[in-house]
Protein backbone atom coordinates (compact mmCIF):
# COMPACT_ATOMS: atom_id res chain seq x y z
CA UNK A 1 3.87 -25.92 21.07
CA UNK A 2 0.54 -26.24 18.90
CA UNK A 3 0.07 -27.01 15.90
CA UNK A 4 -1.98 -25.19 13.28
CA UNK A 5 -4.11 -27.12 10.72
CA UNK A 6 -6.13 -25.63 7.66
CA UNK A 7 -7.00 -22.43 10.17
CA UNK A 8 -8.54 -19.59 8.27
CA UNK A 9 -7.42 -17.08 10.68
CA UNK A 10 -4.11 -17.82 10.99
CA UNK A 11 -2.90 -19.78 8.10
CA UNK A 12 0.68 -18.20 7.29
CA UNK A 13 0.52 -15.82 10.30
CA UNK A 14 3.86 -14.67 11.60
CA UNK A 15 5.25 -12.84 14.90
CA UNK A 16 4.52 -12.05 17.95
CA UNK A 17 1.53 -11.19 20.02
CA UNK A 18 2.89 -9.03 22.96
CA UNK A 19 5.63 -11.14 25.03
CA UNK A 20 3.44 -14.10 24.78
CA UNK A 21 2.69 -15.77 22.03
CA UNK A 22 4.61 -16.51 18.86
CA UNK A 23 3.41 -17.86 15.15
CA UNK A 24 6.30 -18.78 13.10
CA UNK A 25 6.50 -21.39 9.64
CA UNK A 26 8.54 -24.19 9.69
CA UNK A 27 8.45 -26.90 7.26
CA UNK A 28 5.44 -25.49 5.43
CA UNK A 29 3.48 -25.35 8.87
CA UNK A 30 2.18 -22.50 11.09
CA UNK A 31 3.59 -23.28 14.84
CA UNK A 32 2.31 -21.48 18.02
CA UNK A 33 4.57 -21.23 21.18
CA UNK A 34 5.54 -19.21 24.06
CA UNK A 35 7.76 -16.37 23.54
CA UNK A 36 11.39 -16.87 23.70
CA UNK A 37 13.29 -15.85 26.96
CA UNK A 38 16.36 -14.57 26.71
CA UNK A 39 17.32 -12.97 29.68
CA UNK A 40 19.74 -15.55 30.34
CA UNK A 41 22.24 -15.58 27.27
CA UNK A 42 25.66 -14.08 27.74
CA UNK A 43 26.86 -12.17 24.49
CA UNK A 44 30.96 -12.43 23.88
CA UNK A 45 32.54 -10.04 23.75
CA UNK A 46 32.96 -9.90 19.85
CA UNK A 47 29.15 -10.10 19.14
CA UNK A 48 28.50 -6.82 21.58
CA UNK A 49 31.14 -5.06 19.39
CA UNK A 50 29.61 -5.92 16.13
CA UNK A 51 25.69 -5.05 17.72
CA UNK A 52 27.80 -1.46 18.72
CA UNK A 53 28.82 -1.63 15.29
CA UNK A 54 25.89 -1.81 13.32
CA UNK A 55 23.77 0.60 15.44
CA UNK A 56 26.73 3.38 14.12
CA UNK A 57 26.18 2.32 10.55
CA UNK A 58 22.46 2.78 11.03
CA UNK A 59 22.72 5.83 12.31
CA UNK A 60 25.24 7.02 10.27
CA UNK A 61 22.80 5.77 7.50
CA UNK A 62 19.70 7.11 9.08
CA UNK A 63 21.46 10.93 9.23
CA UNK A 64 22.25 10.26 5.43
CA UNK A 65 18.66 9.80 4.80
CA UNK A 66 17.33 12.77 7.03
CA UNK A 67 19.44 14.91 4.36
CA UNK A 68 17.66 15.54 1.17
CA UNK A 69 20.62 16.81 -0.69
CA UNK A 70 23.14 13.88 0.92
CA UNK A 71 20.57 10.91 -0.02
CA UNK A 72 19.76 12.28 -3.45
CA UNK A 73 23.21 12.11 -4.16
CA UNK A 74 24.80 9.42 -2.07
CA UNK A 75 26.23 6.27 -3.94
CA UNK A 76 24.31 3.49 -4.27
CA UNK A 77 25.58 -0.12 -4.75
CA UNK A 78 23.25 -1.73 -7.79
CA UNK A 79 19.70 -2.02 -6.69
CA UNK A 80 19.87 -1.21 -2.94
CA UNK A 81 18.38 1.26 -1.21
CA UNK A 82 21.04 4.52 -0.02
CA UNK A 83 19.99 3.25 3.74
CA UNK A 84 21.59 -0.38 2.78
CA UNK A 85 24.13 1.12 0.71
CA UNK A 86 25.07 3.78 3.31
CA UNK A 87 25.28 0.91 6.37
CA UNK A 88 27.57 -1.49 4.08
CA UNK A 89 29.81 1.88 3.66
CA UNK A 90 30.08 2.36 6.99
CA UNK A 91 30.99 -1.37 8.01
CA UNK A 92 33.87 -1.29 4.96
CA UNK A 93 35.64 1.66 6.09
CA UNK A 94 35.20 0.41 9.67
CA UNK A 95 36.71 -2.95 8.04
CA UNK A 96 39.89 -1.07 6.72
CA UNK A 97 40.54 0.63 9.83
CA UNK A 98 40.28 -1.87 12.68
CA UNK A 99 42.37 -4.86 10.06
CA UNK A 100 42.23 -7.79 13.00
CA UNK A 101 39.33 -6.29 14.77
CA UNK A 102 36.36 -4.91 12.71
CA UNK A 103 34.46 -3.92 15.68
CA UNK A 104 36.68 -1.43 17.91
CA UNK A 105 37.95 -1.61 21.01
């Protein structure tokens, strides 16, 4: 892990660079390291039904978008976007019907 001192370049730089190298901020400092691996983590059971979850409120949200007539009139909650206010819609009614289990199964 390097350290990044009054550097031009890459003062406040962020992210990625391929699968190699990664910039992140912590405590006020730029940090370079090697990319994560995470080939080896096992997901439970419960987070690989919320991940299923979410990608059917974003594509429920994403079809809401593709429609002009749907997004201009969906519903949305205060100052969110439809998208955000389409995917928490999704996840509530999901909610209600799976009482004890959210994420199906």
């Amino acid at each position: 892990m390097a350290q990044l001192n009054d550097n031009i370049v890459m003062k406040n730089m962020s992210g990625a660079i391929g699968k190699q190298l990664v910039f992140r901020r912590v405590n006020g400092k730029t940090i370079a390291c090697k990319y994560p691996n995470r080939s080896h983590v096992v997901y439970t059971e419960e987070q690989i039904g919320y991940r299923t979850l979410f990608a059917k409120a974003s594509a429920y949200a994403s079809s809401i978008l593709k429609d002009p007539a749907k997004k201009a009139s969906y519903k949305r909650h205060g100052e969110t976007s439809v998208y955000h206010s389409a995917i928490k819609d999704y996840m509530d009614a999901e909610k209600q019907k799976k009482i004890g289990n959210p994420y199906g199964s």
